[in-house]
C-alpha atoms as a PDB file:
ATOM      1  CA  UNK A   1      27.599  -7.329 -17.583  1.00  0.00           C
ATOM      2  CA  UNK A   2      26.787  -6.730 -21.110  1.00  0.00           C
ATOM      3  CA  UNK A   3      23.394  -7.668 -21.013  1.00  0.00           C
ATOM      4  CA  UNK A   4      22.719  -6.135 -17.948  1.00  0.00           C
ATOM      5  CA  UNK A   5      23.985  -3.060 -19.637  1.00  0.00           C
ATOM      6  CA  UNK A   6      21.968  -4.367 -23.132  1.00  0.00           C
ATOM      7  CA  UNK A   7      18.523  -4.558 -21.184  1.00  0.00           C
ATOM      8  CA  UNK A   8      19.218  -1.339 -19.446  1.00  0.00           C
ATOM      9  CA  UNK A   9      19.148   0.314 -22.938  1.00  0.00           C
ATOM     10  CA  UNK A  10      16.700  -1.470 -24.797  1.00  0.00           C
ATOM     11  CA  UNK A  11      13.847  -2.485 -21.829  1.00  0.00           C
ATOM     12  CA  UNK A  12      11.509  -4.839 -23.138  1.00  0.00           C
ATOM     13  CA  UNK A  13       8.772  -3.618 -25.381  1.00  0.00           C
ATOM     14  CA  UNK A  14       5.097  -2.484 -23.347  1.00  0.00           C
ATOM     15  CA  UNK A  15       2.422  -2.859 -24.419  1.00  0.00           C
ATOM     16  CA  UNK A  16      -0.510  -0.677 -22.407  1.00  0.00           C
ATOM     17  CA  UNK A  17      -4.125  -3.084 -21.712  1.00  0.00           C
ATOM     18  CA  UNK A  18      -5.822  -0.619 -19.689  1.00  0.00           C
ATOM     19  CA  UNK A  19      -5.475   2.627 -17.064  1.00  0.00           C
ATOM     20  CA  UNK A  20      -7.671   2.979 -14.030  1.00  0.00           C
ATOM     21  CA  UNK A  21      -8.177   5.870 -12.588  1.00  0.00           C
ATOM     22  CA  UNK A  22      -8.251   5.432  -9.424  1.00  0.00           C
ATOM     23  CA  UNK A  23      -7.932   8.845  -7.657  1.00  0.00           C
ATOM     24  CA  UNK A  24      -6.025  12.120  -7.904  1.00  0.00           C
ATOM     25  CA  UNK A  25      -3.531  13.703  -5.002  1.00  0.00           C
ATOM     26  CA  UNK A  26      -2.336  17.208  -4.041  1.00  0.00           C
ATOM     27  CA  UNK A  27       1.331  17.383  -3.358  1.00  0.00           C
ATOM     28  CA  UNK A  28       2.698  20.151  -1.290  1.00  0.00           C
ATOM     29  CA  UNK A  29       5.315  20.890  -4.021  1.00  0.00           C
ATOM     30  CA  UNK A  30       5.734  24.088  -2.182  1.00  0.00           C
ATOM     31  CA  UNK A  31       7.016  22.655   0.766  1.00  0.00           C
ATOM     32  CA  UNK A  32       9.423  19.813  -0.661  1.00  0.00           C
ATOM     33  CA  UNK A  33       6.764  17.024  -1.249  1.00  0.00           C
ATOM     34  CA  UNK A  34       7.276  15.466  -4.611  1.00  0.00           C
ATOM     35  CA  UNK A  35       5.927  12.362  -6.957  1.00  0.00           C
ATOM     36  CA  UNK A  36       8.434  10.085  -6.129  1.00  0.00           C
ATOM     37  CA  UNK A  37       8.136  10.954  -2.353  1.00  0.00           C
ATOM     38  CA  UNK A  38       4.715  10.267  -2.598  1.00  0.00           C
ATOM     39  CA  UNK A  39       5.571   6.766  -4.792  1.00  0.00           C
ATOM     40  CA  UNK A  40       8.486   5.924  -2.018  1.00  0.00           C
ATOM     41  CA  UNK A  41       4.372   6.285   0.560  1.00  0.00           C
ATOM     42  CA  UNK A  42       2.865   3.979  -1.386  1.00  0.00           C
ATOM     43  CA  UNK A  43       5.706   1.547  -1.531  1.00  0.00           C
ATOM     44  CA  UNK A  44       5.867   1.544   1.868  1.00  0.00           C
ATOM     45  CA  UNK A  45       2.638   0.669   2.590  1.00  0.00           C
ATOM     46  CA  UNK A  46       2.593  -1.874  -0.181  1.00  0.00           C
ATOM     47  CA  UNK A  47       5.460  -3.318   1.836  1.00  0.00           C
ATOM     48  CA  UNK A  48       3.961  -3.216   5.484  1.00  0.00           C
ATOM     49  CA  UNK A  49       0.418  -4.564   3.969  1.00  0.00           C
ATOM     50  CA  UNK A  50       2.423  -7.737   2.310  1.00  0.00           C
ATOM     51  CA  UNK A  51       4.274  -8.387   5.230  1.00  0.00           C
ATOM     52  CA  UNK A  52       0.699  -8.650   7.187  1.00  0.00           C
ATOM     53  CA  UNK A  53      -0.939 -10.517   4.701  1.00  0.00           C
ATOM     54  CA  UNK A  54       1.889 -13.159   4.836  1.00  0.00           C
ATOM     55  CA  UNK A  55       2.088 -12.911   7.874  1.00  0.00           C
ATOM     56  CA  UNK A  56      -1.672 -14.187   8.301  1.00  0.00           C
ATOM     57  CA  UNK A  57      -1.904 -16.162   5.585  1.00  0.00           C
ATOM     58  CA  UNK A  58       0.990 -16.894   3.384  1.00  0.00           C
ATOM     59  CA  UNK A  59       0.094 -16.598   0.196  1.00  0.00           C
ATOM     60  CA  UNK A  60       2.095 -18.249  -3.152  1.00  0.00           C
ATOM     61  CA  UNK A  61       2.131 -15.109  -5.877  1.00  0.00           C
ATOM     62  CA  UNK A  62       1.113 -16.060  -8.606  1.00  0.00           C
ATOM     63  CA  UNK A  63       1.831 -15.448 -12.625  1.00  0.00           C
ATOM     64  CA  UNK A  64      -0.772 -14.282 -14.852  1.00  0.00           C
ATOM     65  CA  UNK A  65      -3.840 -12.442 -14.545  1.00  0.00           C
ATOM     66  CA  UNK A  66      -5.611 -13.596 -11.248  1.00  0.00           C
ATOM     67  CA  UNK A  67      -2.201 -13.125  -9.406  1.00  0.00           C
ATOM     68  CA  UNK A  68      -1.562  -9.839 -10.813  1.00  0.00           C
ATOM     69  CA  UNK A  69      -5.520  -8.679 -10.176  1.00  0.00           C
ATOM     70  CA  UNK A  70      -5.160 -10.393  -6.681  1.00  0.00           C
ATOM     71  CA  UNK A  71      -2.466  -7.835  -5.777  1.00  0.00           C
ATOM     72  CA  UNK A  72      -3.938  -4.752  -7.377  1.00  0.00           C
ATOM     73  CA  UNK A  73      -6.723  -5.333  -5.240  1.00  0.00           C
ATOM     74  CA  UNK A  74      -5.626  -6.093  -2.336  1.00  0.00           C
ATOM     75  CA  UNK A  75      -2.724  -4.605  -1.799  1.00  0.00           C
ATOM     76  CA  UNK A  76      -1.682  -1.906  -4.422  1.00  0.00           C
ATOM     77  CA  UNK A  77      -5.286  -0.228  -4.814  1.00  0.00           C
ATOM     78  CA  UNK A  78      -5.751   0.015  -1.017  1.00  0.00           C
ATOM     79  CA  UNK A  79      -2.169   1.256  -0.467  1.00  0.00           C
ATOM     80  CA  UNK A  80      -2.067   4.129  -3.078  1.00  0.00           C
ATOM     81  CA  UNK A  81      -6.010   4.891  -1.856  1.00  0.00           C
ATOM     82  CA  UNK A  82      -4.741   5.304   1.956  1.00  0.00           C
ATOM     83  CA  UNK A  83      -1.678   7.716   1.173  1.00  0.00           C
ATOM     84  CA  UNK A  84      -4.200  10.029  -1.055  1.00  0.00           C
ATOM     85  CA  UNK A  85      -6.693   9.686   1.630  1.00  0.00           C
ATOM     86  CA  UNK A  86      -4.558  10.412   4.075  1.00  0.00           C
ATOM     87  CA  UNK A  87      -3.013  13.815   1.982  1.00  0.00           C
ATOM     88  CA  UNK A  88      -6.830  14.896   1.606  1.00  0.00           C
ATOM     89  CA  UNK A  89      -7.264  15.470   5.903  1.00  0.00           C
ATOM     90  CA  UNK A  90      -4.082  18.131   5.671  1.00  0.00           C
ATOM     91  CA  UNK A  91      -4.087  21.296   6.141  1.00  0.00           C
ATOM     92  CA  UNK A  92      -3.959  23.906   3.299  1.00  0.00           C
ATOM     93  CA  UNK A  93      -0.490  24.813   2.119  1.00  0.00           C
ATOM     94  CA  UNK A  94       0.977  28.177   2.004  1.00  0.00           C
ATOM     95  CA  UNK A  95       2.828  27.660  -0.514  1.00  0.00           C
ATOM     96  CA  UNK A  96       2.960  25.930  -4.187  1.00  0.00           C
ATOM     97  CA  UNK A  97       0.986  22.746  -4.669  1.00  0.00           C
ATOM     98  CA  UNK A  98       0.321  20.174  -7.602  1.00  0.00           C
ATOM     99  CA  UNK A  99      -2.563  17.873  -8.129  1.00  0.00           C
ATOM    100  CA  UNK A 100      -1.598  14.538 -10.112  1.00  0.00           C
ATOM    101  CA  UNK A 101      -4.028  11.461 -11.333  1.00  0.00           C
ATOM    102  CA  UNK A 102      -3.234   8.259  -9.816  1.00  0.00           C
ATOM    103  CA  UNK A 103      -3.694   5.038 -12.099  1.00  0.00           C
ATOM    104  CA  UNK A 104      -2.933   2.051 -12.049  1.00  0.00           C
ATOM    105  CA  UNK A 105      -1.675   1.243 -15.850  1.00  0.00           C
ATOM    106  CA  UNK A 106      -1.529  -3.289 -16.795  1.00  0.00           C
ATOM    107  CA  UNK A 107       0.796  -3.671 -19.433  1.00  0.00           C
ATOM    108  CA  UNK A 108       1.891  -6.739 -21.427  1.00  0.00           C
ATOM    109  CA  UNK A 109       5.056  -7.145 -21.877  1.00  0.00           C
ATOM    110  CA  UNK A 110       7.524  -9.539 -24.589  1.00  0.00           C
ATOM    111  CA  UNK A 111      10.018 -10.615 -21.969  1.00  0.00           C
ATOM    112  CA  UNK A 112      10.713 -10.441 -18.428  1.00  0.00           C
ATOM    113  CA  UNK A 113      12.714  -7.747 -17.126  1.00  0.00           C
ATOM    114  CA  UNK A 114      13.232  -4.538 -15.863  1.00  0.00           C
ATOM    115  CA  UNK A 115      10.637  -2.024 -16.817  1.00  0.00           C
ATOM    116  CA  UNK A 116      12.304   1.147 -15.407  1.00  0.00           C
ATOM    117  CA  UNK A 117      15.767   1.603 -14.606  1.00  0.00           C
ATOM    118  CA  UNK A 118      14.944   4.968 -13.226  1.00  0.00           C
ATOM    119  CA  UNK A 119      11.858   4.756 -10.922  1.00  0.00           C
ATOM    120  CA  UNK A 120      11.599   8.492 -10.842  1.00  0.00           C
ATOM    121  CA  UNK A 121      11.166   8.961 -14.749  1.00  0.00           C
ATOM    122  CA  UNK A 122       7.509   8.010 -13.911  1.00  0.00           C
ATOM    123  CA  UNK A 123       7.352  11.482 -12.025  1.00  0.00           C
ATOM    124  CA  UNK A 124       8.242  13.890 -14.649  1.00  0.00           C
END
């Protein structure tokens, strides 16, 4: 419990490699649509285009860099692409809305663990 509690506090040290850009999305802030509802879309997707993919052709994930770039590729890229894509065919909002950069940010870390403990601190 303690080190659950330890790690928690202290998350291992990041360092950042790179940020892609990789597109930019208007929320409908206005209307109740926020980051992390638009992060909860993407992990969705994420999650319906791994099922299919090992569903077809099971795949062993891999550590390191050509697992990692393997799944940026072919599943995260394409699944945060489709939910800005599909944002872009909507109708204008009446109300409030908020434009954000998507990237996709590699870091290296010291240790396994937990990088967030909060997923939504990404979206403030």
């Amino acid at each position: 419990m303690f080190a659950n509690l330890f790690n928690a506090l202290n998350p291992p040290p990041l360092l950042l490699r790179s940020l892609s850009l990789i597109g930019a999305v208007t929320l409908h802030v206005g209307e109740g649509e926020t980051a992390y509802s638009f992060l909860d879309d993407v992990e969705t997707r994420i999650r319906k285009l791994r099922n299919f993919s090992l569903s077809s052709s099971p795949v062993q994930v891999q550590e390191g860099n050509v697992g990692v770039n393997q799944l940026v590729q072919g599943v995260l890229k394409p699944a945060a692409l489709d939910a800005i894509h599909e944002r872009e065919g909507r109708d204008q909002s009446m109300h409030a809305t908020q434009t954000y950069l998507v990237f996709i940010v590699y870091i290296t870390r010291s240790r396994a663990g937990r990088i967030l403990t909060d997923p939504t601190s990404i979206c403030q």
